[in-house]
C-alpha atoms as a PDB file:
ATOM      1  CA  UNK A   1     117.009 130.120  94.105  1.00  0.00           C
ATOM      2  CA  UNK A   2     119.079 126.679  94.977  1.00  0.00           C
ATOM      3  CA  UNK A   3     122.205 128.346  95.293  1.00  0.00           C
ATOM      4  CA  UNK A   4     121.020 130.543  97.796  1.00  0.00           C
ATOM      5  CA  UNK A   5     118.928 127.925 100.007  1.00  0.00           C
ATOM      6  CA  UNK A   6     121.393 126.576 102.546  1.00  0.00           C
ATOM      7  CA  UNK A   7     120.021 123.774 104.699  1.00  0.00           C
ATOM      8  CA  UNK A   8     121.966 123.948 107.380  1.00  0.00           C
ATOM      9  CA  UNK A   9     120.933 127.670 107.855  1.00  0.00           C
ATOM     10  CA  UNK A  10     116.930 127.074 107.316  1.00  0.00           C
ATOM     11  CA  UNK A  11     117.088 124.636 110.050  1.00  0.00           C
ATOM     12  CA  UNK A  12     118.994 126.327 112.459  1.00  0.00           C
ATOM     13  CA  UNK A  13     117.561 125.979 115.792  1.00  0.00           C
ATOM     14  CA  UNK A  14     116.266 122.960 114.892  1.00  0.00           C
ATOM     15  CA  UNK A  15     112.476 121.489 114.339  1.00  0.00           C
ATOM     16  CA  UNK A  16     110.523 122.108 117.504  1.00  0.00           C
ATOM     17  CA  UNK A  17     106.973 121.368 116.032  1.00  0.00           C
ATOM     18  CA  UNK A  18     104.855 120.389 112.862  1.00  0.00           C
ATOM     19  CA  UNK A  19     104.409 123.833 111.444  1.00  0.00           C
ATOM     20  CA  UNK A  20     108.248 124.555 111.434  1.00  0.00           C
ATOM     21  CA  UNK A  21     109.016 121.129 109.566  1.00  0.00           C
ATOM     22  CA  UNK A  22     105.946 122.025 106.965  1.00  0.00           C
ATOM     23  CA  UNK A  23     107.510 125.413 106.363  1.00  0.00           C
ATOM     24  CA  UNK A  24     110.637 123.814 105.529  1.00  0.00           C
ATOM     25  CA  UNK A  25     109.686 121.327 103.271  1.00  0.00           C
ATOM     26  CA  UNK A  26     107.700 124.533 101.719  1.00  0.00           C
ATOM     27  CA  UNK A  27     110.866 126.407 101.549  1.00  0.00           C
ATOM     28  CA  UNK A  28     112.993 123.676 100.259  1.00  0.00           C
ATOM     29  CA  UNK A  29     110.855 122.502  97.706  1.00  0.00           C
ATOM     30  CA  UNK A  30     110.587 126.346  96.199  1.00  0.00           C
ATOM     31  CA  UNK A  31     114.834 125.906  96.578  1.00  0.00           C
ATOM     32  CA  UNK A  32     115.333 122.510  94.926  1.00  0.00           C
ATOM     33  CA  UNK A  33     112.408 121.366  92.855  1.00  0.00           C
ATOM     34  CA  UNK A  34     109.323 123.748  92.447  1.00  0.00           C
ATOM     35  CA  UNK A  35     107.451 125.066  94.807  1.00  0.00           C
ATOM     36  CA  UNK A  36     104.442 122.867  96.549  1.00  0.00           C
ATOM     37  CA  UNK A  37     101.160 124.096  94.446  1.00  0.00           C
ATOM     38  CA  UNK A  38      97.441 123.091  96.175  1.00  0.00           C
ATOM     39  CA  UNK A  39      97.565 120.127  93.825  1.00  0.00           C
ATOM     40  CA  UNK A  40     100.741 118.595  95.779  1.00  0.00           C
ATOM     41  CA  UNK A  41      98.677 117.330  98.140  1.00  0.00           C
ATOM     42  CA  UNK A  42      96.779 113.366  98.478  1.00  0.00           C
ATOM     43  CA  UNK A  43      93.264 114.242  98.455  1.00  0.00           C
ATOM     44  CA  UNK A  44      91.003 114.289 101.500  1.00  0.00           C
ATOM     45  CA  UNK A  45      88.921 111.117 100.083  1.00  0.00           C
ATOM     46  CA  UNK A  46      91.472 108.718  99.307  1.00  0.00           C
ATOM     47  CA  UNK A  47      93.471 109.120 103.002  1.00  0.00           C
ATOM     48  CA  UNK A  48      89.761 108.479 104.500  1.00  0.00           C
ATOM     49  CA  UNK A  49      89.343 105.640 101.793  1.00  0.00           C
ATOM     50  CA  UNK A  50      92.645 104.221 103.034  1.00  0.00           C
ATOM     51  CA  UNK A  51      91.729 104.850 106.676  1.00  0.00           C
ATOM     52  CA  UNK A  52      88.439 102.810 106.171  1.00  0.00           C
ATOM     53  CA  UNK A  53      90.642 100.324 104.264  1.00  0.00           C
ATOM     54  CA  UNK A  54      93.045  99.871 107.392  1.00  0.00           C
ATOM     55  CA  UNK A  55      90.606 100.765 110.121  1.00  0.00           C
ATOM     56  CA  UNK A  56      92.360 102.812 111.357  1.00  0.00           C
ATOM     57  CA  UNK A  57      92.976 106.384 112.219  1.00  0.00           C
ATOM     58  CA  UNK A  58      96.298 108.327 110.394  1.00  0.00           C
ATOM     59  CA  UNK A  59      98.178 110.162 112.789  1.00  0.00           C
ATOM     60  CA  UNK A  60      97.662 114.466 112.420  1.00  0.00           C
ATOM     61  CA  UNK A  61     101.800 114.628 111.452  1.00  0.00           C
ATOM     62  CA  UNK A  62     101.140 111.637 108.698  1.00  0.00           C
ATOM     63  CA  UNK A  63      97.673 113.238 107.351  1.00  0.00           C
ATOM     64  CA  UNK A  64      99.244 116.686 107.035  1.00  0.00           C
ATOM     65  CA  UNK A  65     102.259 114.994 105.255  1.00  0.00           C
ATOM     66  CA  UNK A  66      99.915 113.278 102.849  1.00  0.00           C
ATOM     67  CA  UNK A  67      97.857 116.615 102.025  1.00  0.00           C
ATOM     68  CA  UNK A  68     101.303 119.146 102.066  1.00  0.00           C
ATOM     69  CA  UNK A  69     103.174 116.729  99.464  1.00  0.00           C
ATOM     70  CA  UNK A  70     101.710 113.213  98.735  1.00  0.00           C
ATOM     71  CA  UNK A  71     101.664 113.624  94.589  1.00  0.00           C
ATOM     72  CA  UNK A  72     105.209 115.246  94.898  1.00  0.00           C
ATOM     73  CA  UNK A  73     106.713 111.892  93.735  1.00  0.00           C
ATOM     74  CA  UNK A  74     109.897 114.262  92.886  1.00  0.00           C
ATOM     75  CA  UNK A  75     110.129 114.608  96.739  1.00  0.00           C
ATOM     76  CA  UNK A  76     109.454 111.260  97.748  1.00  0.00           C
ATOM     77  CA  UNK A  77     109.797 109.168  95.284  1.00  0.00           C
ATOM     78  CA  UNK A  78     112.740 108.461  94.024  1.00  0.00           C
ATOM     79  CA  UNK A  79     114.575 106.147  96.359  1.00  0.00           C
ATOM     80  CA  UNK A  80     112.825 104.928  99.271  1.00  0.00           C
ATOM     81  CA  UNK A  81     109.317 105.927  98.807  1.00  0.00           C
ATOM     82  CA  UNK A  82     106.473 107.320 100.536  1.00  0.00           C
ATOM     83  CA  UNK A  83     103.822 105.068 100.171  1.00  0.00           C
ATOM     84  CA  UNK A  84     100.262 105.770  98.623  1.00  0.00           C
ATOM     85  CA  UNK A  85      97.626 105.702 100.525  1.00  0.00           C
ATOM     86  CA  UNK A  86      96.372 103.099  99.313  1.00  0.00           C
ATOM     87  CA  UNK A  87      99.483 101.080  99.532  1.00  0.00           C
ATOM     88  CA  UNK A  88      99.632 101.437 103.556  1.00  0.00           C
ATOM     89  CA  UNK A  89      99.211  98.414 105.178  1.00  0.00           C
ATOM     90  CA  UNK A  90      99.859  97.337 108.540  1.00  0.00           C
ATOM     91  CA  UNK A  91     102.896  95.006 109.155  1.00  0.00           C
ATOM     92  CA  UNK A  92     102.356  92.710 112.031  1.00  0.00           C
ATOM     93  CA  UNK A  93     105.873  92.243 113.908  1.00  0.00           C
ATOM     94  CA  UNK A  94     106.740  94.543 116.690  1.00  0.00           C
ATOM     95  CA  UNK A  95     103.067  94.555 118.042  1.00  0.00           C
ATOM     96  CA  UNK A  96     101.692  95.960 114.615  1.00  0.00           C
ATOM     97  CA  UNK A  97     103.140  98.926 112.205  1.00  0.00           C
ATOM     98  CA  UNK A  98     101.176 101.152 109.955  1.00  0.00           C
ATOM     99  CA  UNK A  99     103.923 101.149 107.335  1.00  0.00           C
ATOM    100  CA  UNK A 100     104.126 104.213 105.287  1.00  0.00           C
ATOM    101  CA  UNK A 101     107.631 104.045 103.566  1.00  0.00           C
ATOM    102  CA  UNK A 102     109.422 101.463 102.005  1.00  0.00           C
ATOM    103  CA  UNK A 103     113.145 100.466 100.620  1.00  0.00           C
ATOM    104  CA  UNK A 104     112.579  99.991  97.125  1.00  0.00           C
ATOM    105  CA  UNK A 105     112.920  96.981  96.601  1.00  0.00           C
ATOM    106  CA  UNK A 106     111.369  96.124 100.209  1.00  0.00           C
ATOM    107  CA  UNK A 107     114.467  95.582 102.234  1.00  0.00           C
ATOM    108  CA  UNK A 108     113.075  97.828 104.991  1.00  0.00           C
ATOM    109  CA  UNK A 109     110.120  99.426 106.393  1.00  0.00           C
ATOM    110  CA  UNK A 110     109.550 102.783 107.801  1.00  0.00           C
ATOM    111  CA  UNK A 111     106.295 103.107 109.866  1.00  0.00           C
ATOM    112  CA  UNK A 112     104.274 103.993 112.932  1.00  0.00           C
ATOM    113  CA  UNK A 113     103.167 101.544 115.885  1.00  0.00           C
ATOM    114  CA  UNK A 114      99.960 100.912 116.045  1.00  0.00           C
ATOM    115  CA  UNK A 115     100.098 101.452 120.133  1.00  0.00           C
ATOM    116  CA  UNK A 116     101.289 105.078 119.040  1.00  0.00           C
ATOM    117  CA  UNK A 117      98.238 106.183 116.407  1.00  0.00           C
ATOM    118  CA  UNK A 118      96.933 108.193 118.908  1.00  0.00           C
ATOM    119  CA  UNK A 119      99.600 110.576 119.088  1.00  0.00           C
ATOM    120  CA  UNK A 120      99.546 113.532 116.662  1.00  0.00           C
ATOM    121  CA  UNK A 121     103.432 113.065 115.566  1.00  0.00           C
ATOM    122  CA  UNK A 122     104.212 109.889 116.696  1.00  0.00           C
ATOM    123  CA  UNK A 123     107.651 107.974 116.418  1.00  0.00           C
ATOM    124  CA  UNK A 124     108.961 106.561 113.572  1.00  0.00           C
ATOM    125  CA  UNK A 125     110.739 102.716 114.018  1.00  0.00           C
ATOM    126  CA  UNK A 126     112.377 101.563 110.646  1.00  0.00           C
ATOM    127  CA  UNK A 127     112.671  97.689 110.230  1.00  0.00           C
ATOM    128  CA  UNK A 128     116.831  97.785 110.060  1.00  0.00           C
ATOM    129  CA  UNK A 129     118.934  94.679 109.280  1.00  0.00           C
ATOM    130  CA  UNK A 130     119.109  94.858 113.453  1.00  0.00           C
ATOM    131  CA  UNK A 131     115.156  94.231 113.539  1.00  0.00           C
ATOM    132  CA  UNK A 132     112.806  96.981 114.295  1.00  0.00           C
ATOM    133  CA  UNK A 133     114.487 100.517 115.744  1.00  0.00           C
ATOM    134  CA  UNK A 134     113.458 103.918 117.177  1.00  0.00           C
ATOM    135  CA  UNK A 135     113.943 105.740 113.764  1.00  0.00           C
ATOM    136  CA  UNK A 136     113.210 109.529 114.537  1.00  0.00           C
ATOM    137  CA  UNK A 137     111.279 110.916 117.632  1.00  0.00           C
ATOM    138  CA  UNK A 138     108.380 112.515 115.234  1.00  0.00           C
ATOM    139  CA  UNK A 139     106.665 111.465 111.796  1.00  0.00           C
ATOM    140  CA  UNK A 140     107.058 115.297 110.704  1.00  0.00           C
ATOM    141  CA  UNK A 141     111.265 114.799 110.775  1.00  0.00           C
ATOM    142  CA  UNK A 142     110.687 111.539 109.427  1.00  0.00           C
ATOM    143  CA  UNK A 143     109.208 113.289 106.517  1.00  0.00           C
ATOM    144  CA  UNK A 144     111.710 116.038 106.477  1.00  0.00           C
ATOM    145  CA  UNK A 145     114.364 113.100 105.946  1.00  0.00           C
ATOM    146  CA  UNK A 146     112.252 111.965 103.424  1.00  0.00           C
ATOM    147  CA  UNK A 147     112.486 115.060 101.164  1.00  0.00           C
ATOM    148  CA  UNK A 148     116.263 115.123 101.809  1.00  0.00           C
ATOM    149  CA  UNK A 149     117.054 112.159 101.091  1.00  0.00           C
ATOM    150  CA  UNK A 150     114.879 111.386  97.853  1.00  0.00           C
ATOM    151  CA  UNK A 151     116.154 114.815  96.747  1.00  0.00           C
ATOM    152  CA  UNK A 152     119.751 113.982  97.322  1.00  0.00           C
ATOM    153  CA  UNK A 153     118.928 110.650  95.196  1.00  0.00           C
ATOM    154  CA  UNK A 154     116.679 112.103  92.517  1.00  0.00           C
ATOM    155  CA  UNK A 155     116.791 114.022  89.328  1.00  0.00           C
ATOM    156  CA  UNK A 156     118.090 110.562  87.332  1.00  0.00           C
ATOM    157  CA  UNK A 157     121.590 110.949  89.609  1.00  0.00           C
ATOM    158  CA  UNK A 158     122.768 113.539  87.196  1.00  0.00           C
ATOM    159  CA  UNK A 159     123.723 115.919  89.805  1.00  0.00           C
ATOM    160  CA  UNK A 160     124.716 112.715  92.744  1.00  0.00           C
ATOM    161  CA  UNK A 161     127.903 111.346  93.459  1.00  0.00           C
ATOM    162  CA  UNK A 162     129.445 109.426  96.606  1.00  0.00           C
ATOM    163  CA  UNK A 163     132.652 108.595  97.724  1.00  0.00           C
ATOM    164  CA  UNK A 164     133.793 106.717 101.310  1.00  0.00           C
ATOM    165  CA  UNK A 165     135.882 108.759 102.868  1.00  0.00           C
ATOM    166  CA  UNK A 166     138.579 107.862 105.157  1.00  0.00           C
ATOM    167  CA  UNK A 167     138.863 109.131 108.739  1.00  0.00           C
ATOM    168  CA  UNK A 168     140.825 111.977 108.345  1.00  0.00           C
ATOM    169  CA  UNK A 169     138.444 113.549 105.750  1.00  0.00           C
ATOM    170  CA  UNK A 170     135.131 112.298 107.989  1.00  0.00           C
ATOM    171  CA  UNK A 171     137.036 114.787 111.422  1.00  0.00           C
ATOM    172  CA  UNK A 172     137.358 117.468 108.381  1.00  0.00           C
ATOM    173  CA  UNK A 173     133.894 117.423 107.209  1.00  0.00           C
ATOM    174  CA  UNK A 174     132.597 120.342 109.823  1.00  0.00           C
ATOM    175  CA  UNK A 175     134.913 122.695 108.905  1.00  0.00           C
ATOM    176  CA  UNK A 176     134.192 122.398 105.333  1.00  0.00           C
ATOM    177  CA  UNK A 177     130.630 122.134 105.163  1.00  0.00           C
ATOM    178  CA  UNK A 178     127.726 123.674 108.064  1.00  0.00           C
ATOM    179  CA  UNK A 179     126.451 120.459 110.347  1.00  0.00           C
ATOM    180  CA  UNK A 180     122.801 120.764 109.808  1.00  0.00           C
ATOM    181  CA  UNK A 181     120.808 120.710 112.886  1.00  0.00           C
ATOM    182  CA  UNK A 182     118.819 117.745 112.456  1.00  0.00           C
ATOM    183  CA  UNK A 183     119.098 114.614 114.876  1.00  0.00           C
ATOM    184  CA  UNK A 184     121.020 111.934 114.077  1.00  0.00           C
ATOM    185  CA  UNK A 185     119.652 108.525 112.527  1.00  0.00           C
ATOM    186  CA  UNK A 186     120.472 104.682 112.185  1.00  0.00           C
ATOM    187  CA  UNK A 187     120.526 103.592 108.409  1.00  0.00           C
ATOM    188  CA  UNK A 188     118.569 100.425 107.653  1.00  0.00           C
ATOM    189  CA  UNK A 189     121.389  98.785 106.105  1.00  0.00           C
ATOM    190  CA  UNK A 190     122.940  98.463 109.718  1.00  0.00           C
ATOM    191  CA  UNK A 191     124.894  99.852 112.526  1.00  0.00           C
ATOM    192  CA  UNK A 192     127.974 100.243 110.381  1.00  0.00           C
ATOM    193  CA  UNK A 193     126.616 102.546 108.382  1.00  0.00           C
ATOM    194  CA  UNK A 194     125.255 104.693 111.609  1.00  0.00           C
ATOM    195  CA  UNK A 195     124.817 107.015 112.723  1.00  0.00           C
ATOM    196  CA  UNK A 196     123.581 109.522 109.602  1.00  0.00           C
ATOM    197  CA  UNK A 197     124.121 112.914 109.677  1.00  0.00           C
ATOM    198  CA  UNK A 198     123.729 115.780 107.020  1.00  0.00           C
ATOM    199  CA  UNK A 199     125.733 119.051 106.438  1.00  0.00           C
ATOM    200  CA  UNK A 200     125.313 121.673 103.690  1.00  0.00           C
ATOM    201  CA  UNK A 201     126.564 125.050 101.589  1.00  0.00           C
ATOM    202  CA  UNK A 202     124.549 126.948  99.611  1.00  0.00           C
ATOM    203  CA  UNK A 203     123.311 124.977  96.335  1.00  0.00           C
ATOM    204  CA  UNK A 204     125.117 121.678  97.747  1.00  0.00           C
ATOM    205  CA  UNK A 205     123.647 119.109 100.169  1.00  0.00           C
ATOM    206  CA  UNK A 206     125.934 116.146 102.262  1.00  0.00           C
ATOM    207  CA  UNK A 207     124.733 113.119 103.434  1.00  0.00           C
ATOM    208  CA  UNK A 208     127.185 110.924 105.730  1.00  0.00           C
ATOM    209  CA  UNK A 209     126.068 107.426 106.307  1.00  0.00           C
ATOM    210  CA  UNK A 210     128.143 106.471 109.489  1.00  0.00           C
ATOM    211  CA  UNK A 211     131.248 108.006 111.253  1.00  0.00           C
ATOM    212  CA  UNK A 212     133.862 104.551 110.757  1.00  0.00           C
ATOM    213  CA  UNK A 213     136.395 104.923 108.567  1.00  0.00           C
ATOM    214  CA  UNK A 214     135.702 104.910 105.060  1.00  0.00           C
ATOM    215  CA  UNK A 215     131.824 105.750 105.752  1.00  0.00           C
ATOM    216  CA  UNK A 216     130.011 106.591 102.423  1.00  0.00           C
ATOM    217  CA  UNK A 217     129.306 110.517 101.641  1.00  0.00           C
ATOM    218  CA  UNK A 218     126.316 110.873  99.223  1.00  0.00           C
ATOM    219  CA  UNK A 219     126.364 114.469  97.605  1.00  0.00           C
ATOM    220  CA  UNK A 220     124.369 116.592  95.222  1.00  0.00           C
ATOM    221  CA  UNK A 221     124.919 120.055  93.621  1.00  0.00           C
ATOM    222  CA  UNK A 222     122.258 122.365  92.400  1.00  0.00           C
ATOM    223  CA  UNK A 223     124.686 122.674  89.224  1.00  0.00           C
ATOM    224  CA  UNK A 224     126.916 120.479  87.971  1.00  0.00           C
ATOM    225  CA  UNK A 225     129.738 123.433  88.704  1.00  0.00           C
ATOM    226  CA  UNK A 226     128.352 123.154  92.235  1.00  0.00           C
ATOM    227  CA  UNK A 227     128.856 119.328  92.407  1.00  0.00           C
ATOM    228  CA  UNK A 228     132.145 119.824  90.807  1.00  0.00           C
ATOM    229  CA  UNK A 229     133.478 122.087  93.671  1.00  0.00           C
ATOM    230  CA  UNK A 230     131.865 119.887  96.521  1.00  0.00           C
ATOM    231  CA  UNK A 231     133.775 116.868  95.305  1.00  0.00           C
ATOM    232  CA  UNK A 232     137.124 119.063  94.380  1.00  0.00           C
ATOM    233  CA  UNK A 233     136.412 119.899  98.330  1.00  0.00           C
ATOM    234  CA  UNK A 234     136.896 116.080  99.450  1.00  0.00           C
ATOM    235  CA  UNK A 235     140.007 114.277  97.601  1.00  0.00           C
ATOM    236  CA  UNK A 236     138.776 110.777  97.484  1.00  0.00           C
ATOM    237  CA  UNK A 237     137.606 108.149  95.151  1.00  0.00           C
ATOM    238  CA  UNK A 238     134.676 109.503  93.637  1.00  0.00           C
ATOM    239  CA  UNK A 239     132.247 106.474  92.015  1.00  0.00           C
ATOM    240  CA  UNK A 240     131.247 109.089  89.067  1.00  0.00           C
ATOM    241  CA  UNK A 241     132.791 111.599  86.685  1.00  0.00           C
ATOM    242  CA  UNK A 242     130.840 115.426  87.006  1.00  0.00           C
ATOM    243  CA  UNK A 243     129.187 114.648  83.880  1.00  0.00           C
ATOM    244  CA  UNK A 244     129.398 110.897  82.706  1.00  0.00           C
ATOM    245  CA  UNK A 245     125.627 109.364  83.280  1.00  0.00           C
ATOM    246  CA  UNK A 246     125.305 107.677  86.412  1.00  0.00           C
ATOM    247  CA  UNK A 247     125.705 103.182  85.910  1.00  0.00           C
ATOM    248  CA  UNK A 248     123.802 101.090  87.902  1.00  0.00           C
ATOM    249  CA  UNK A 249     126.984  98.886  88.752  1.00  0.00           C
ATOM    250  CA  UNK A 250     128.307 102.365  90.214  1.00  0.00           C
ATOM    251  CA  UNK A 251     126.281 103.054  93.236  1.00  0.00           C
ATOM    252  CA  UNK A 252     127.294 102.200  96.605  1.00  0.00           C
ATOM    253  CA  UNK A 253     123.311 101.370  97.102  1.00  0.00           C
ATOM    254  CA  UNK A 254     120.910  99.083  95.355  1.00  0.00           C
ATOM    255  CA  UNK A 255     119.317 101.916  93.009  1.00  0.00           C
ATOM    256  CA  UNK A 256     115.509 102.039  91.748  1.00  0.00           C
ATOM    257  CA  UNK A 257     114.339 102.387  88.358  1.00  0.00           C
ATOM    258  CA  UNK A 258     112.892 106.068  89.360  1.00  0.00           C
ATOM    259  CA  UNK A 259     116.388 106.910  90.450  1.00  0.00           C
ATOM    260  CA  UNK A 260     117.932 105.161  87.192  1.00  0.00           C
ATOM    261  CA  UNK A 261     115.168 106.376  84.676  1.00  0.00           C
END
């Protein structure tokens, strides 16, 4: 059950390899959506269809990825999404990227070097408003920020709501909420709105885009009760009622039709 997946306790200790960020995403999708059935996966054929497409090799971390959830658009698809595999393509600044994510309406990239291919969980560089950065250290917590975050955005934004919180409120935020162990990120949009870092309760997940004053807080509740509490939690100005539908002219992001629809 939601209410009793925390994320901040799953990944204590943090991610040390491939198998504990699959068993996550296993666990979390059971928590949050449904659970990951053999069909979840991209079939074998089209990765080595896009493969021969690229010529290229997909990275272990990336092909796992693909097979574990790659028809889970619920999980990856609402936002920023993963890619199909036959939507990969190779982006030719910063000595080549195999790009496997993109910013909805292609404001940014997320993606591999092509110097890196070879590795079986390569880095992830994200093509920020700063040019190309170091993103996350592996493509398997690439992919676990994947699920969070298109989570956190998905389900129509009936159970989302934001708010940017002053200073005071940002200090406050560990002893309200558990920091989740999982390393800290630039946001494409810019070094003002880095670094990002998550926390969590049972049934409620916290993302915190940046650590400046009035940084934006994106939240979700398994329940509407749930969101209601997180918010009641953080006094501030919150861009949505608990149970109003969410407007486009609302969101402190530019908002895709899958998130919308």
């Amino acid at each position: 059950m939601v209410d009793e997946f925390d994320v901040a306790q799953a990944l204590r200790g943090g991610i040390p390899d491939r198998a504990r960020a699959w068993a996550f995403v296993r666990d979390f999708a059971a928590a949050w959506a449904e659970p990951l059935a053999d069909g979840a996966g991209t079939r074998a054929e089209e990765l080595e269809r896009a493969e021969e497409m690229l010529g290229l090799t997909l990275p272990t971390a990336l092909r796992e990825a693909y097979s574990l959830l790659g028809t889970r658009h619920d999980l990856t698809g609402n936002q920023d999404p993963l890619l199909r595999p036959s939507e990969l393509f190779v982006h030719d600044e910063f000595g080549g990227v195999l790009v496997f994510r993109s910013e909805n309406q292609g404001c940014a990239f997320w993606g591999v070097r092509l110097r890196d291919l070879g590795q079986d969980d390569p880095p992830v560089f994200v093509q920020s408003r700063d040019g190309w950065v170091r993103y996350l250290e592996r493509v398997s917590l690439a992919c676990i920020e994947l699920v969070l975050s298109e989570t956190l955005l998905g389900g129509g934004g009936r159970l989302y709501n934001a708010c940017e919180l002053p200073a005071s409120l940002i200090r406050e935020l560990p002893s309200r909420f558990a920091p989740v162990e999982f390393p800290e990120y630039p946001m494409w949009t810019g070094k003002e709105e880095s670094p990002v870092c998550w926390f969590s309760a049972p049934g409620k997940l916290l993302r915190l885009d940046g650590l400046s004053d009035h940084s934006w807080l994106h939240v979700r509740g398994s329940t509407f009760a749930d969101l209601e509490s997180l918010c009641a939690a953080l006094p501030g100005h919150w861009v949505r009622g608990y149970s109003e539908p969410l407007e486009a002219d609302e969101l402190p992001f530019e908002a895709s039709e899958g998130l919308l629809g």
